[in-house]
N, C-alpha and C. Protein backbone atom coordinates (compact mmCIF):
# COMPACT_ATOMS: atom_id res chain seq x y z
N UNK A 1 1.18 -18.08 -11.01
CA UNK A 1 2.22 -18.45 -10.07
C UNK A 1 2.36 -17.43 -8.95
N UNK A 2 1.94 -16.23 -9.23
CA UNK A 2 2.14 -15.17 -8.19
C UNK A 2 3.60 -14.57 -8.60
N UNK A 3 3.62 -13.80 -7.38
CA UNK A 3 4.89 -12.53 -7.36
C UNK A 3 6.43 -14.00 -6.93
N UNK A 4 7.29 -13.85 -7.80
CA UNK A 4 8.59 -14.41 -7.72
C UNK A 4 9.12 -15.01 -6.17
N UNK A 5 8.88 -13.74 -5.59
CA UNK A 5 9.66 -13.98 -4.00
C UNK A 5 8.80 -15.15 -3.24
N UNK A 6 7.55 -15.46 -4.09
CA UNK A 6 6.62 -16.15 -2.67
C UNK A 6 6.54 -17.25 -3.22
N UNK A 7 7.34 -17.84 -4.78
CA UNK A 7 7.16 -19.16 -5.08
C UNK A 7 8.35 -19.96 -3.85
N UNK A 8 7.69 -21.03 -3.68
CA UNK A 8 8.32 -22.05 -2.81
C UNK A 8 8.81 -23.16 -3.61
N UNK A 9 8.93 -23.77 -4.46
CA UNK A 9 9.23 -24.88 -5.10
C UNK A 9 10.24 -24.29 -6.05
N UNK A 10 10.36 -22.95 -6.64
CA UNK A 10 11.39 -22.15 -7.46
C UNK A 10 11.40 -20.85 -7.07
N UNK A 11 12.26 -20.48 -6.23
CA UNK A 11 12.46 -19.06 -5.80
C UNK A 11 13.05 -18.20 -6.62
N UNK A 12 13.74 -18.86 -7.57
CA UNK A 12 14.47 -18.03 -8.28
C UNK A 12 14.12 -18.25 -10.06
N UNK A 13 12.87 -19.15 -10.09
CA UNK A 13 12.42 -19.01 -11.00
C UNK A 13 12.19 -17.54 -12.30
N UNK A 14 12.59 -17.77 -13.34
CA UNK A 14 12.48 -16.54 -14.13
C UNK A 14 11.18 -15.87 -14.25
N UNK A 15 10.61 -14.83 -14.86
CA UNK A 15 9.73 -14.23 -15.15
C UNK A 15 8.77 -14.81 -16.57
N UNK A 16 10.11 -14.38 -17.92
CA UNK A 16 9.60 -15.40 -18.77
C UNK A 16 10.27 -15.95 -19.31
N UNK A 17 10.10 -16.77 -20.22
CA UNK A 17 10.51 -18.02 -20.62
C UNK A 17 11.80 -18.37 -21.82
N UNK A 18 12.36 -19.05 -20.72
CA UNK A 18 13.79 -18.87 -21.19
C UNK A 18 14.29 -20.54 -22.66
N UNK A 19 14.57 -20.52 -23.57
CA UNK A 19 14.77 -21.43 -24.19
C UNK A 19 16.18 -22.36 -23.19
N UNK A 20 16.31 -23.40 -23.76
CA UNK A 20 17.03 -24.37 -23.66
C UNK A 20 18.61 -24.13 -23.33
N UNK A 21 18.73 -23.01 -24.15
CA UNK A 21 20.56 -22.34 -24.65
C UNK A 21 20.65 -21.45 -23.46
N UNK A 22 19.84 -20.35 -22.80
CA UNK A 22 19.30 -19.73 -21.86
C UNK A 22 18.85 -18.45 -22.09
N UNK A 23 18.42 -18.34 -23.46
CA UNK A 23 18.08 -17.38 -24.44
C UNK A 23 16.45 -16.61 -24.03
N UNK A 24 16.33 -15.21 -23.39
CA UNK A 24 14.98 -15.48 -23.21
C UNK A 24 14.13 -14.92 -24.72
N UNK A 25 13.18 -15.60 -24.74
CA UNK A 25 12.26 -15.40 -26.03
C UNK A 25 10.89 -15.36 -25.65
N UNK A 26 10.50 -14.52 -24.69
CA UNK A 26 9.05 -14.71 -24.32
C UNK A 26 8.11 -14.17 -25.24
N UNK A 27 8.38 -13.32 -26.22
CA UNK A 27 7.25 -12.47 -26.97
C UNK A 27 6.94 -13.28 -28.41
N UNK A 28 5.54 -13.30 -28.62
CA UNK A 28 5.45 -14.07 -29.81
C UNK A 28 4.19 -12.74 -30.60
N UNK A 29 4.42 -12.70 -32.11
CA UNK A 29 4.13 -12.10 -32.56
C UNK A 29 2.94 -12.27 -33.48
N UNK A 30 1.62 -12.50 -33.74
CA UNK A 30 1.01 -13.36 -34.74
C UNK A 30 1.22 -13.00 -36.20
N UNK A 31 1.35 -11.74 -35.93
CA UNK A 31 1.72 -10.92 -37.41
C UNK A 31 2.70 -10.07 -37.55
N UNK A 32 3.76 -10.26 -38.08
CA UNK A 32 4.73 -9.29 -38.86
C UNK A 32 4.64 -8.07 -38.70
N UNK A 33 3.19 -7.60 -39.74
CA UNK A 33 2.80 -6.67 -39.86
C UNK A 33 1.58 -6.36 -39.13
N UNK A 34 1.70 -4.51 -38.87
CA UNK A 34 0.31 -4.06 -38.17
C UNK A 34 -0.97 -4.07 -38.55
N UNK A 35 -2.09 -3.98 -37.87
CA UNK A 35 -3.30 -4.26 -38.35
C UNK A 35 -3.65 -3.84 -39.46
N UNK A 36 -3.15 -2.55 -39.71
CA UNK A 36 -3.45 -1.93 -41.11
C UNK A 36 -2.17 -1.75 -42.04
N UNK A 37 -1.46 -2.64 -41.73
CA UNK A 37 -0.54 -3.05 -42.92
C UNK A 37 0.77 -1.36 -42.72
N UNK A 38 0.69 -0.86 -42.53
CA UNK A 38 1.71 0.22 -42.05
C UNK A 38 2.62 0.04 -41.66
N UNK A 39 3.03 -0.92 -40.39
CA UNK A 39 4.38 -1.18 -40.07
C UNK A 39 4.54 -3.03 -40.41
N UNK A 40 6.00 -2.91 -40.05
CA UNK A 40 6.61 -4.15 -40.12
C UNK A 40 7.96 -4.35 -39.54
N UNK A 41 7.51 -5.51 -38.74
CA UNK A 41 8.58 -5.89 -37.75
C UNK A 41 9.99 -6.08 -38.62
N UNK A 42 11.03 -5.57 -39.07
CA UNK A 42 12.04 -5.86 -39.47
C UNK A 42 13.13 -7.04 -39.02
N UNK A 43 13.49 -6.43 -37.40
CA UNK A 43 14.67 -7.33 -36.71
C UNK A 43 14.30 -7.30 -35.21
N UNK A 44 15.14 -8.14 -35.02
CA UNK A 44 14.65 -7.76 -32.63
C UNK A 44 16.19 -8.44 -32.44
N UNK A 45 16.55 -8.26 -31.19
CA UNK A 45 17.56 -8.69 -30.55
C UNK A 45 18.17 -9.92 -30.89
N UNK A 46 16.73 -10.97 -30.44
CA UNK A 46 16.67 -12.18 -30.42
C UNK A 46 15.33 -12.84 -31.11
N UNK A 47 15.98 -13.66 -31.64
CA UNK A 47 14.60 -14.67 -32.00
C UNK A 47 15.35 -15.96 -32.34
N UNK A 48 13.66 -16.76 -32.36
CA UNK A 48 14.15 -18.49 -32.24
C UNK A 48 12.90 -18.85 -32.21
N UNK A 49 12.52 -19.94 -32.14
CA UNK A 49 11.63 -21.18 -31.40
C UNK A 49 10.56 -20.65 -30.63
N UNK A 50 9.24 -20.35 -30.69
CA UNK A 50 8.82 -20.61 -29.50
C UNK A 50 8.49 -21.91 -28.51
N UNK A 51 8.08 -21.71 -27.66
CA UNK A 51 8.13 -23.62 -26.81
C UNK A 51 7.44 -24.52 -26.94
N UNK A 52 7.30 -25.15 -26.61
CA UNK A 52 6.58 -26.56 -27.08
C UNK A 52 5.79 -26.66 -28.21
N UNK A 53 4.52 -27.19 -28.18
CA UNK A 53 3.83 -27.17 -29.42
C UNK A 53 3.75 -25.89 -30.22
N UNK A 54 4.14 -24.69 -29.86
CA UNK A 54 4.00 -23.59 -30.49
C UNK A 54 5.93 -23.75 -31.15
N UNK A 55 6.29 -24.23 -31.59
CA UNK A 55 8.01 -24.45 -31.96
C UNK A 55 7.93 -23.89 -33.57
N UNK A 56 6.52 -24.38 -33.94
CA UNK A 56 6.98 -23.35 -35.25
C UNK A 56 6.70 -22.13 -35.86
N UNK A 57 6.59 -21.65 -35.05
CA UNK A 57 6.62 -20.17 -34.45
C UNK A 57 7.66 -19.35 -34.03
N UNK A 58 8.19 -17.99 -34.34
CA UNK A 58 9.32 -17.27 -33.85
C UNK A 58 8.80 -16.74 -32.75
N UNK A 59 9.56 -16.92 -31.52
CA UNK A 59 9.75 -16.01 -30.76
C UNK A 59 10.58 -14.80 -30.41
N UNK A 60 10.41 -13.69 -29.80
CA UNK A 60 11.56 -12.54 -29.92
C UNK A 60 12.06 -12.25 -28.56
N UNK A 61 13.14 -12.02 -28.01
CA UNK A 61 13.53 -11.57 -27.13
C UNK A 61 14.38 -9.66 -26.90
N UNK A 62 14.29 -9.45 -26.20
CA UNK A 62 14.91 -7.76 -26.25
C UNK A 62 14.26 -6.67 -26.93
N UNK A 63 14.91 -5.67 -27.90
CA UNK A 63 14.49 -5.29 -28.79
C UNK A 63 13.72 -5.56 -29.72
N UNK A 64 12.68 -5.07 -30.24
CA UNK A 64 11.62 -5.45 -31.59
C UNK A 64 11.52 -4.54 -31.96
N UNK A 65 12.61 -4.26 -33.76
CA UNK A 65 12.65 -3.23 -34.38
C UNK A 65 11.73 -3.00 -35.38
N UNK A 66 10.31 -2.38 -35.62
CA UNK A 66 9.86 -2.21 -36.68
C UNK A 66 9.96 -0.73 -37.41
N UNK A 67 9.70 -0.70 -39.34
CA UNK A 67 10.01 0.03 -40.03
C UNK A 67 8.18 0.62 -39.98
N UNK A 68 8.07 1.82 -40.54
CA UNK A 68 7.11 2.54 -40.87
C UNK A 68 6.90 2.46 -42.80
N UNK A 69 6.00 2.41 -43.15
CA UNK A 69 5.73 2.17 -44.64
C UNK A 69 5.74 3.77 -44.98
N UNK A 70 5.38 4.72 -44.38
CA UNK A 70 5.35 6.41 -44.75
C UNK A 70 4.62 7.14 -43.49
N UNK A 71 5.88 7.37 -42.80
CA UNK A 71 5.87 8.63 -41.66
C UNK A 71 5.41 9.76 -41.98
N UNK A 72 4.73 10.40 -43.17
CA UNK A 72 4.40 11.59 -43.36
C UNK A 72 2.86 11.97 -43.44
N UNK A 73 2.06 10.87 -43.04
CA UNK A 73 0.77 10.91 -43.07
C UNK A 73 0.53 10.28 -41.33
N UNK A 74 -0.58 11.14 -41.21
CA UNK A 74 -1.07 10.77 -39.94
C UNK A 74 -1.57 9.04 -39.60
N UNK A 75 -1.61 8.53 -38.79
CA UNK A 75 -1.75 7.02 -38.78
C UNK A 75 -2.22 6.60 -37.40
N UNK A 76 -3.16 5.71 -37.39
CA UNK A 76 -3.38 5.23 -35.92
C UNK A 76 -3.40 3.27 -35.91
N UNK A 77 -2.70 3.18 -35.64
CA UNK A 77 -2.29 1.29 -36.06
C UNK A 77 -2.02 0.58 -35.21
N UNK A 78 -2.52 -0.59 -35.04
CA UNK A 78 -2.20 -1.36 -33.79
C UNK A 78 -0.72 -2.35 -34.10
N UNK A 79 -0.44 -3.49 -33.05
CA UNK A 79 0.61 -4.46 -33.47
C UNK A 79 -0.21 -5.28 -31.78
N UNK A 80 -0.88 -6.51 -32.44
CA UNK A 80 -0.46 -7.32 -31.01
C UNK A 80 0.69 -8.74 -30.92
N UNK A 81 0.36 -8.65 -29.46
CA UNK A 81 1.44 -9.81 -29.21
C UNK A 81 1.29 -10.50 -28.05
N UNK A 82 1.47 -11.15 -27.84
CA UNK A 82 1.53 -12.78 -26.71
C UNK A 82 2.36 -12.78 -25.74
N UNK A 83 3.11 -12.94 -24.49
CA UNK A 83 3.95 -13.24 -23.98
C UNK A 83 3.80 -14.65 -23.54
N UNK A 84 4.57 -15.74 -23.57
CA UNK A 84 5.33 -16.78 -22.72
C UNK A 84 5.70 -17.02 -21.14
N UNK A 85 5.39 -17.50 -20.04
CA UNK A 85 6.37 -17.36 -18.97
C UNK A 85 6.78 -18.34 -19.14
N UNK A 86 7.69 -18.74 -17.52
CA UNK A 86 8.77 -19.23 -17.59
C UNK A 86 8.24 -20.62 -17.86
N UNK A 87 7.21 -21.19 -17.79
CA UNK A 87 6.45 -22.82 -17.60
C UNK A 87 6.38 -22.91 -19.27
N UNK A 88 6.17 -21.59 -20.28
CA UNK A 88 6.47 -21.77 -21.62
C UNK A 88 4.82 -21.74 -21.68
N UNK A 89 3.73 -21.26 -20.81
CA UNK A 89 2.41 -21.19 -21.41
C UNK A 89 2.28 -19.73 -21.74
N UNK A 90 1.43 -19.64 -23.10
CA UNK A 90 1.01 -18.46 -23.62
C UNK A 90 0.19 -17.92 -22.95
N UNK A 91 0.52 -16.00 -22.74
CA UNK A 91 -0.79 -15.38 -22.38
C UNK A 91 -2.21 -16.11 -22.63
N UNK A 92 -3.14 -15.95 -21.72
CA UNK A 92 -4.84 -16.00 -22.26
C UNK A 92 -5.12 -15.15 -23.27
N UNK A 93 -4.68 -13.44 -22.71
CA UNK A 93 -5.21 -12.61 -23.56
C UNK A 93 -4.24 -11.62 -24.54
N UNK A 94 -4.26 -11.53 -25.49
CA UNK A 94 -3.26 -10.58 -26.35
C UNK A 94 -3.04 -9.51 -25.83
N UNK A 95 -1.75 -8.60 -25.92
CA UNK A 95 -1.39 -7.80 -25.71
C UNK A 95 -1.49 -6.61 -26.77
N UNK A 96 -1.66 -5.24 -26.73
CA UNK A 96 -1.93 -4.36 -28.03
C UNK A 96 -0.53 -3.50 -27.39
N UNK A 97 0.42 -3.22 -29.05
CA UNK A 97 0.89 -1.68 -28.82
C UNK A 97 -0.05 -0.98 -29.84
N UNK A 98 -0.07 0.43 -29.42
CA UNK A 98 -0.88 1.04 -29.82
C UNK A 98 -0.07 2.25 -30.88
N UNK A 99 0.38 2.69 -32.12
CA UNK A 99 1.19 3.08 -32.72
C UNK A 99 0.17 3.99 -33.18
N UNK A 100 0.80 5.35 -33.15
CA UNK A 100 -0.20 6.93 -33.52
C UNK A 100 1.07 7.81 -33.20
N UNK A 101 0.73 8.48 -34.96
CA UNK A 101 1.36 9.52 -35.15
C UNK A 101 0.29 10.74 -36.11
N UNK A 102 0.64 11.86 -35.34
CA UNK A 102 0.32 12.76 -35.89
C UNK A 102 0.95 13.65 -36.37
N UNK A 103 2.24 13.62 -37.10
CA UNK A 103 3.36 14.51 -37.31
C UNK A 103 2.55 14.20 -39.34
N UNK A 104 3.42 15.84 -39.12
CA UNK A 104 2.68 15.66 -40.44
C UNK A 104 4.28 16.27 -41.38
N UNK A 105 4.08 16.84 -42.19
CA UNK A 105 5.30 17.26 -43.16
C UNK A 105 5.24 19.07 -42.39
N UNK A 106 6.49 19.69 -42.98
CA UNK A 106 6.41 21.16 -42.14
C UNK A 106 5.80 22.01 -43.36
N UNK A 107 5.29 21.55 -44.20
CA UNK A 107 4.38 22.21 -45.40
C UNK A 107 2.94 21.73 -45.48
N UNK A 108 1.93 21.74 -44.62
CA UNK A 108 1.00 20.64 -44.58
C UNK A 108 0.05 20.94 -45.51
N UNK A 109 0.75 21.90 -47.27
CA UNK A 109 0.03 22.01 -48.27
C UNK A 109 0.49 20.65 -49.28
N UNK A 110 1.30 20.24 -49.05
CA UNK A 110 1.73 19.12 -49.26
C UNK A 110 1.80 19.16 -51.05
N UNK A 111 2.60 20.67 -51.30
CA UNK A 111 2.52 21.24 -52.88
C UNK A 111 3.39 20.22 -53.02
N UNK A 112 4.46 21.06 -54.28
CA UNK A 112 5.39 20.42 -55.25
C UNK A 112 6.31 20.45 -54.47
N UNK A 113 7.79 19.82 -55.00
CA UNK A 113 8.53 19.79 -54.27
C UNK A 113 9.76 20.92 -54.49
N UNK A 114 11.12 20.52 -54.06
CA UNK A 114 11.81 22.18 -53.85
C UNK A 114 12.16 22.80 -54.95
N UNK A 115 13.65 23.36 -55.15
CA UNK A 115 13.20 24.32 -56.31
C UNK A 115 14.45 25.22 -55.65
N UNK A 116 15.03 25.95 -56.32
CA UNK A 116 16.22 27.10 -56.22
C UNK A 116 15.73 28.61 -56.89
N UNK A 117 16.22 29.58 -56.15
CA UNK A 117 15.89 30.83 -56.66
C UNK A 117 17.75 31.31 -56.48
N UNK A 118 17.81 32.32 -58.01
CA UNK A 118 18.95 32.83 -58.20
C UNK A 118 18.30 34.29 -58.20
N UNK A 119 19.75 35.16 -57.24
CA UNK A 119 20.27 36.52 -56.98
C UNK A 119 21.06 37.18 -57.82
């Protein structure tokens, strides 16, 4: 469609794609979980429906909160996802977030655990 300002038939057409109620839900998710099973989408702002033939499918709008399975090991994990515009057609091509952590524990002998000493 091009850049917003230069459509002529909808100038004020949205970006992406807004449900029925006026809810936007453009992001669609294929999997829950990340490629290597590490994270998982918990909650997001919004979700519902995606559009037309894709309806039985969730879509998410706003926020997309996912949990970590164990933050204490290094990890490099993908999550893709789809966007919607406003006509309700899916991206061509998937979208990647790219999730990497290298935080490790502040003991990176990764002994026993704590323990008390008496004075």
């Amino acid at each position: 469609d091009g850049p917003v300002g230069t459509l002529v038939t909808k100038p004020n057409k949205p970006p992406f794609w807004v449900n029925d109620k006026g809810v936007e839900l453009p992001i669609y998710l294929p999997s829950k979980n990340s490629k290597d099973g590490i994270f998982t989408v918990v909650k997001a702002d919004r979700e519902g429906p995606c559009p037309g033939k894709d309806s039985k499918n969730t879509c998410y709008g706003g926020n997309i909160y996912i949990q970590a399975k164990n933050v204490f090991n290094t990890f490099n994990d993908t999550l893709t996802y789809y966007v919607y515009d406003a006509d309700g057609t899916i991206s061509a091509k998937a979208g990647t977030i790219n999730l990497v952590s290298t935080a490790t524990t502040t003991d990176d002998s990764r002994g026993g655990g704590g323990g008390s000493i008496g004075i």
